[in-house]
N, C-alpha and C. Protein backbone atom coordinates (compact mmCIF):
# COMPACT_ATOMS: atom_id res chain seq x y z
N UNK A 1 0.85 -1.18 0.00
CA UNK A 1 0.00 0.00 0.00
C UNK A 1 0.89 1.24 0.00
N UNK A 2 0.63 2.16 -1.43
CA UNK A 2 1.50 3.16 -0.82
C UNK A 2 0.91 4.60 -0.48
N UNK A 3 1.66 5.14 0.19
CA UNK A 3 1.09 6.24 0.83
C UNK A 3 1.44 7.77 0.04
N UNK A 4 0.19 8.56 0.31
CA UNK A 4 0.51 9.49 -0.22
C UNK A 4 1.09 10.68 0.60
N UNK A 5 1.55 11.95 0.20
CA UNK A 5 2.28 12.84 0.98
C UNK A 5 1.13 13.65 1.28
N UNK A 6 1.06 14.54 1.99
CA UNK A 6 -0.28 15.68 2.11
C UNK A 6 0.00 16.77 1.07
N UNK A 7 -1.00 17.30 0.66
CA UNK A 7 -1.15 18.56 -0.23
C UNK A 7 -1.40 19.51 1.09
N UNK A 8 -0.71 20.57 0.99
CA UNK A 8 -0.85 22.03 1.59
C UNK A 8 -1.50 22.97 0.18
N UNK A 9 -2.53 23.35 0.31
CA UNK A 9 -3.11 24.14 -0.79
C UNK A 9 -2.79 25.51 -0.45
N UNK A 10 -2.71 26.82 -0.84
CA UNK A 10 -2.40 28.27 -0.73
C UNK A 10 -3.82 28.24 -0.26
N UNK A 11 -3.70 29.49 0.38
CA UNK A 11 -5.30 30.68 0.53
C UNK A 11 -6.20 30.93 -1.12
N UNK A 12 -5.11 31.31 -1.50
CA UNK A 12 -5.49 31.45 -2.60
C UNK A 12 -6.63 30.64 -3.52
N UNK A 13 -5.38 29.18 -3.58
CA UNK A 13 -6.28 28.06 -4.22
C UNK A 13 -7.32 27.67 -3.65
N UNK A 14 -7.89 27.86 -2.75
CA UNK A 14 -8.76 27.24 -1.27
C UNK A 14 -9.74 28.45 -1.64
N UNK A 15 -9.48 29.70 -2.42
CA UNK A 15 -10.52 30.62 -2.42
C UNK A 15 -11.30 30.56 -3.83
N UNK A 16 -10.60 30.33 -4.60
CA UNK A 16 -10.40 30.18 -6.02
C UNK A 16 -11.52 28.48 -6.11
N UNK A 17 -11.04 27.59 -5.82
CA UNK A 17 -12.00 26.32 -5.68
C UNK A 17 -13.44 26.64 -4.79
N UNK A 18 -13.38 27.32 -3.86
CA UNK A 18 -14.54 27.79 -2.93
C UNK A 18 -15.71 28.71 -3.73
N UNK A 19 -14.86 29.87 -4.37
CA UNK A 19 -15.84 30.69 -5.58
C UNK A 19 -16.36 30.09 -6.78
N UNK A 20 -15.57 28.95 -7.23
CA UNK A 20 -16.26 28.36 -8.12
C UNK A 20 -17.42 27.51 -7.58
N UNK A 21 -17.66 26.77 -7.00
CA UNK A 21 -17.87 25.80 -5.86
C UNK A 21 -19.80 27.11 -5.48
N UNK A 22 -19.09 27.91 -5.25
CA UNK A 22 -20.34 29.07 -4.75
C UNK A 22 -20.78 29.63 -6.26
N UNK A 23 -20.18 29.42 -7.01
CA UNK A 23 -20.86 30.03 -8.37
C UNK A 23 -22.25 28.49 -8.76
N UNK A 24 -21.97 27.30 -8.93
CA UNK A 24 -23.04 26.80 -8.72
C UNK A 24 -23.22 26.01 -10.42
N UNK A 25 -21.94 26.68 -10.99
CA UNK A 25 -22.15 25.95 -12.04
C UNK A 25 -21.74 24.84 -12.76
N UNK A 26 -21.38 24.00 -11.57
CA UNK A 26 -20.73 22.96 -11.79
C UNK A 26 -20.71 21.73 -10.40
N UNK A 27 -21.15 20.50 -10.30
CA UNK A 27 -21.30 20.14 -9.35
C UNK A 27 -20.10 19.48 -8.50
N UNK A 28 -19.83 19.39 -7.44
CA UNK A 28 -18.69 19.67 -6.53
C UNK A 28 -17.82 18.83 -6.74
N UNK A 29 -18.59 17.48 -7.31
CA UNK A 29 -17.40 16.29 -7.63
C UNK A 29 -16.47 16.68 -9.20
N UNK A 30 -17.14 17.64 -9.87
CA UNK A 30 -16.62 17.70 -11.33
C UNK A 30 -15.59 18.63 -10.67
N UNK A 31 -15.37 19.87 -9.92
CA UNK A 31 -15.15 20.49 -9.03
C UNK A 31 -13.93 20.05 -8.41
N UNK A 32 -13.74 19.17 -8.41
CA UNK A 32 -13.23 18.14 -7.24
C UNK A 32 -11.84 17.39 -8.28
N UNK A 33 -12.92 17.13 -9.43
CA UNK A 33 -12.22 16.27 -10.60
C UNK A 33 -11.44 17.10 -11.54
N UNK A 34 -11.76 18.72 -11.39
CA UNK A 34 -11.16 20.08 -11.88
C UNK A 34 -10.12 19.99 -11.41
N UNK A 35 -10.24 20.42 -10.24
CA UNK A 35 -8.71 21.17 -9.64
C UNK A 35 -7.87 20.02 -8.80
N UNK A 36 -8.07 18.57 -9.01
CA UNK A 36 -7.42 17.88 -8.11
C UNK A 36 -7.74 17.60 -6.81
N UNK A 37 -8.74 17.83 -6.61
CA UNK A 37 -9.42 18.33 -4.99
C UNK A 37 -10.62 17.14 -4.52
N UNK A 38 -10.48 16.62 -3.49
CA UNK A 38 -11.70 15.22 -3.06
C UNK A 38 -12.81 16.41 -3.04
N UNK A 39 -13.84 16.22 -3.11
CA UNK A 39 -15.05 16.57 -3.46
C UNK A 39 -15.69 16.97 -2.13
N UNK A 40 -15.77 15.89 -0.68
CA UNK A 40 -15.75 16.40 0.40
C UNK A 40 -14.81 17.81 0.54
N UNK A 41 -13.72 17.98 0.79
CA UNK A 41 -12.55 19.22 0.48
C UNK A 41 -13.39 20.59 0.13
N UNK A 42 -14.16 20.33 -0.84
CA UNK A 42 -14.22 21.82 -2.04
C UNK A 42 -15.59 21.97 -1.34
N UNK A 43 -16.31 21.02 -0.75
CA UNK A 43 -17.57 21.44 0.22
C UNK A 43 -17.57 22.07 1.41
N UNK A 44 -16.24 21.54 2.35
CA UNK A 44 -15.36 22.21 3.50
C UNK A 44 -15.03 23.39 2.84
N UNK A 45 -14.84 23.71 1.69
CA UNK A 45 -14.23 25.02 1.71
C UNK A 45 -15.16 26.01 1.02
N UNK A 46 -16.25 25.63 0.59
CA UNK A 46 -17.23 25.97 0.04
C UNK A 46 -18.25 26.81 1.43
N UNK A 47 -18.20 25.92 2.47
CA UNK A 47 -19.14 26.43 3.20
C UNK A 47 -18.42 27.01 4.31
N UNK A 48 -17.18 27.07 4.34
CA UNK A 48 -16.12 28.17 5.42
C UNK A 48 -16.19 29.24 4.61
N UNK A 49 -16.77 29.07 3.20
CA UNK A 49 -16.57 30.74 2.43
C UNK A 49 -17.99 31.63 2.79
N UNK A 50 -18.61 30.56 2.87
CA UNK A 50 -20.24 30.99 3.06
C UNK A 50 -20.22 31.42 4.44
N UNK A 51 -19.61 31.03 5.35
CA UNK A 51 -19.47 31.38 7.20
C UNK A 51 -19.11 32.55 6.98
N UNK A 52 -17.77 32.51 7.09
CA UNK A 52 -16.81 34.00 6.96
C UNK A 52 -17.18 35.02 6.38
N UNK A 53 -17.57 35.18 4.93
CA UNK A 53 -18.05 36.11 4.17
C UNK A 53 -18.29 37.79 5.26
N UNK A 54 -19.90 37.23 6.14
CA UNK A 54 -19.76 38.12 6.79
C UNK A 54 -18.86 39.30 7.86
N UNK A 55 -17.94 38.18 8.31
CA UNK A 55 -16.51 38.98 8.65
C UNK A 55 -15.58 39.81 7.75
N UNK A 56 -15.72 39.65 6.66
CA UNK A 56 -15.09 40.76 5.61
C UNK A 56 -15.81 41.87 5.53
N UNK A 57 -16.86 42.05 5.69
CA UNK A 57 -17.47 43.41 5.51
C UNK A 57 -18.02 44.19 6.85
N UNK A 58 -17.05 43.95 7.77
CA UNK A 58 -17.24 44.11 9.11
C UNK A 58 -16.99 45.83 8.92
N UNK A 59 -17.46 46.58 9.89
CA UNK A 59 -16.98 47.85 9.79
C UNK A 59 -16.19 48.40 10.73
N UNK A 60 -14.68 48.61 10.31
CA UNK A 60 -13.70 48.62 11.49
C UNK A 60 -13.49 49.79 12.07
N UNK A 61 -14.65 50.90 12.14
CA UNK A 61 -14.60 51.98 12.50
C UNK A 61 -15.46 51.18 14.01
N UNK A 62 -15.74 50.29 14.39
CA UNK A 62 -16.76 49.95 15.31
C UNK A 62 -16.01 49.59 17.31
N UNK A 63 -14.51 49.33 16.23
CA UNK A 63 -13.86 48.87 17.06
C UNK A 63 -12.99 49.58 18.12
N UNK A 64 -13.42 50.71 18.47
CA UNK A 64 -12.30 52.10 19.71
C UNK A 64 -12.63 51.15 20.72
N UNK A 65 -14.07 50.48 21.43
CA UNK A 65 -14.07 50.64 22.51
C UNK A 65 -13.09 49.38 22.77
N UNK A 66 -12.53 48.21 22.04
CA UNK A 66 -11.72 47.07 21.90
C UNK A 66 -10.27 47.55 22.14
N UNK A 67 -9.65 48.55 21.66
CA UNK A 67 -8.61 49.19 21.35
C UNK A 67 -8.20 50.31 22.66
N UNK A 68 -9.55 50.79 23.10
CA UNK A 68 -8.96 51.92 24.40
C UNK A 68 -8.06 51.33 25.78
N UNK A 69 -8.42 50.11 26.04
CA UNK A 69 -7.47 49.65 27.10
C UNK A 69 -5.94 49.30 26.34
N UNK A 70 -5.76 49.03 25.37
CA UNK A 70 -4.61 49.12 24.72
C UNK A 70 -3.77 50.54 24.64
N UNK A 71 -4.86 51.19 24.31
CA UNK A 71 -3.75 52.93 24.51
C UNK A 71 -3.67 53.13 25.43
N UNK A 72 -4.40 53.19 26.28
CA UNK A 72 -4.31 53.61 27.60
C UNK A 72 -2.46 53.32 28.37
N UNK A 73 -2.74 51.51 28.27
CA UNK A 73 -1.64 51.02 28.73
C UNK A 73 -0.12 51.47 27.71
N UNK A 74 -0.37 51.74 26.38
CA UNK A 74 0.94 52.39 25.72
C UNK A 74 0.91 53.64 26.30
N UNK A 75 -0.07 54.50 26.76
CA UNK A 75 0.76 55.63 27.21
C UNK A 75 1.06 55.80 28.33
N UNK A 76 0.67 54.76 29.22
CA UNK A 76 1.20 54.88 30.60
C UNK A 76 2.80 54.05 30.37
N UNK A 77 3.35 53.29 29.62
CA UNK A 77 4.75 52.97 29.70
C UNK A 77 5.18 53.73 28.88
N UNK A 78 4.33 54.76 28.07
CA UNK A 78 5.37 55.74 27.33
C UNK A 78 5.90 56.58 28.21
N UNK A 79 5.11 57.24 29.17
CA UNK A 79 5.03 58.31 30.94
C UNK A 79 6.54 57.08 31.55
N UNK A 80 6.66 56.02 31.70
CA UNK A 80 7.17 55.53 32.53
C UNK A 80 8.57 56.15 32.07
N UNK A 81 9.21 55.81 31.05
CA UNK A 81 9.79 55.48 29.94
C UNK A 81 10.60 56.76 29.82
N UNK A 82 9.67 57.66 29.92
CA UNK A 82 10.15 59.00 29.70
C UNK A 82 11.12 59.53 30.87
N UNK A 83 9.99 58.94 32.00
CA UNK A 83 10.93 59.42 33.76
C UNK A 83 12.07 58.85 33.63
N UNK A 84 11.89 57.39 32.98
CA UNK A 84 13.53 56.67 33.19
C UNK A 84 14.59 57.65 32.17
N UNK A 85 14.05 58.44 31.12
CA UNK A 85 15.12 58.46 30.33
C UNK A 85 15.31 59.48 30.86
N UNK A 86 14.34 60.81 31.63
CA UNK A 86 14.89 61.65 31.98
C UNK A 86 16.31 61.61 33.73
N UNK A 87 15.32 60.70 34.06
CA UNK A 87 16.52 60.17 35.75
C UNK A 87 18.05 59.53 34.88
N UNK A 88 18.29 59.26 33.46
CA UNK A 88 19.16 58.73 32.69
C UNK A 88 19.98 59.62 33.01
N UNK A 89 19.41 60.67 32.00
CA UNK A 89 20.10 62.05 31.39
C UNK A 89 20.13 62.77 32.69
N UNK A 90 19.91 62.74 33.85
CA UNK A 90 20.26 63.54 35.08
C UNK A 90 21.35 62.77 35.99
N UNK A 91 21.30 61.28 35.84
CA UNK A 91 22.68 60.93 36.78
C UNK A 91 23.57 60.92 35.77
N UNK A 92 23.54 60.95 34.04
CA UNK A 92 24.68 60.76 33.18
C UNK A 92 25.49 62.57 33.35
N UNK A 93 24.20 63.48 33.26
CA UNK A 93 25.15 65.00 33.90
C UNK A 93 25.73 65.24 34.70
N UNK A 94 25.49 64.39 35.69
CA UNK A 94 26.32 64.60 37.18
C UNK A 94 27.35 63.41 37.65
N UNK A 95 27.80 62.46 36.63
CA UNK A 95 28.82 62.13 35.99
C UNK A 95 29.85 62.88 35.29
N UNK A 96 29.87 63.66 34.45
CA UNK A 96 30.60 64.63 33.84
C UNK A 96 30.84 65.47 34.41
């Protein structure tokens, strides 16, 4: 019995088999028998295109209130950051 190696397909190809697959004009095994692809495969990827879809047209203006504990915390170690560089530049003067 011999064994086969795995196929790693691109994004690409996985999107490309999925749009055809969603175009409808061709049934999934011919599909399948197209691009090299098991027929289960191009249905998995057929209906992860149909899931997701809605996440692409998300509107990313929605997202501050996700993002404000993130600034917050960059500008409090930017404040930190600053004291250290200034206590730097005050024991490096009184060195010289």
């Amino acid at each position: 019995m011999a064994t086969r190696k795995r196929v790693v397909h691109s994004a690409a190809f996985k999107a490309k088999v999925a749009m055809a697959a969603l175009r409808g004009d061709r049934t999934v095994s011919q599909l399948g028998g197209q691009f090299g692809v098991h027929p289960v495969q191009v249905a998995k990827w057929k209906r992860r295109l149909v899931e997701q879809a809605p996440e692409l047209f998300q509107d990313g203006r929605c997202r501050p209130s996700e993002q404000g504990p993130d600034e917050k915390e960059l500008y409090e170690e930017i404040g930190r950051l600053k004291v250290e560089v200034d206590w730097l530049k005050k024991k490096a003067a009184q060195l010289d």
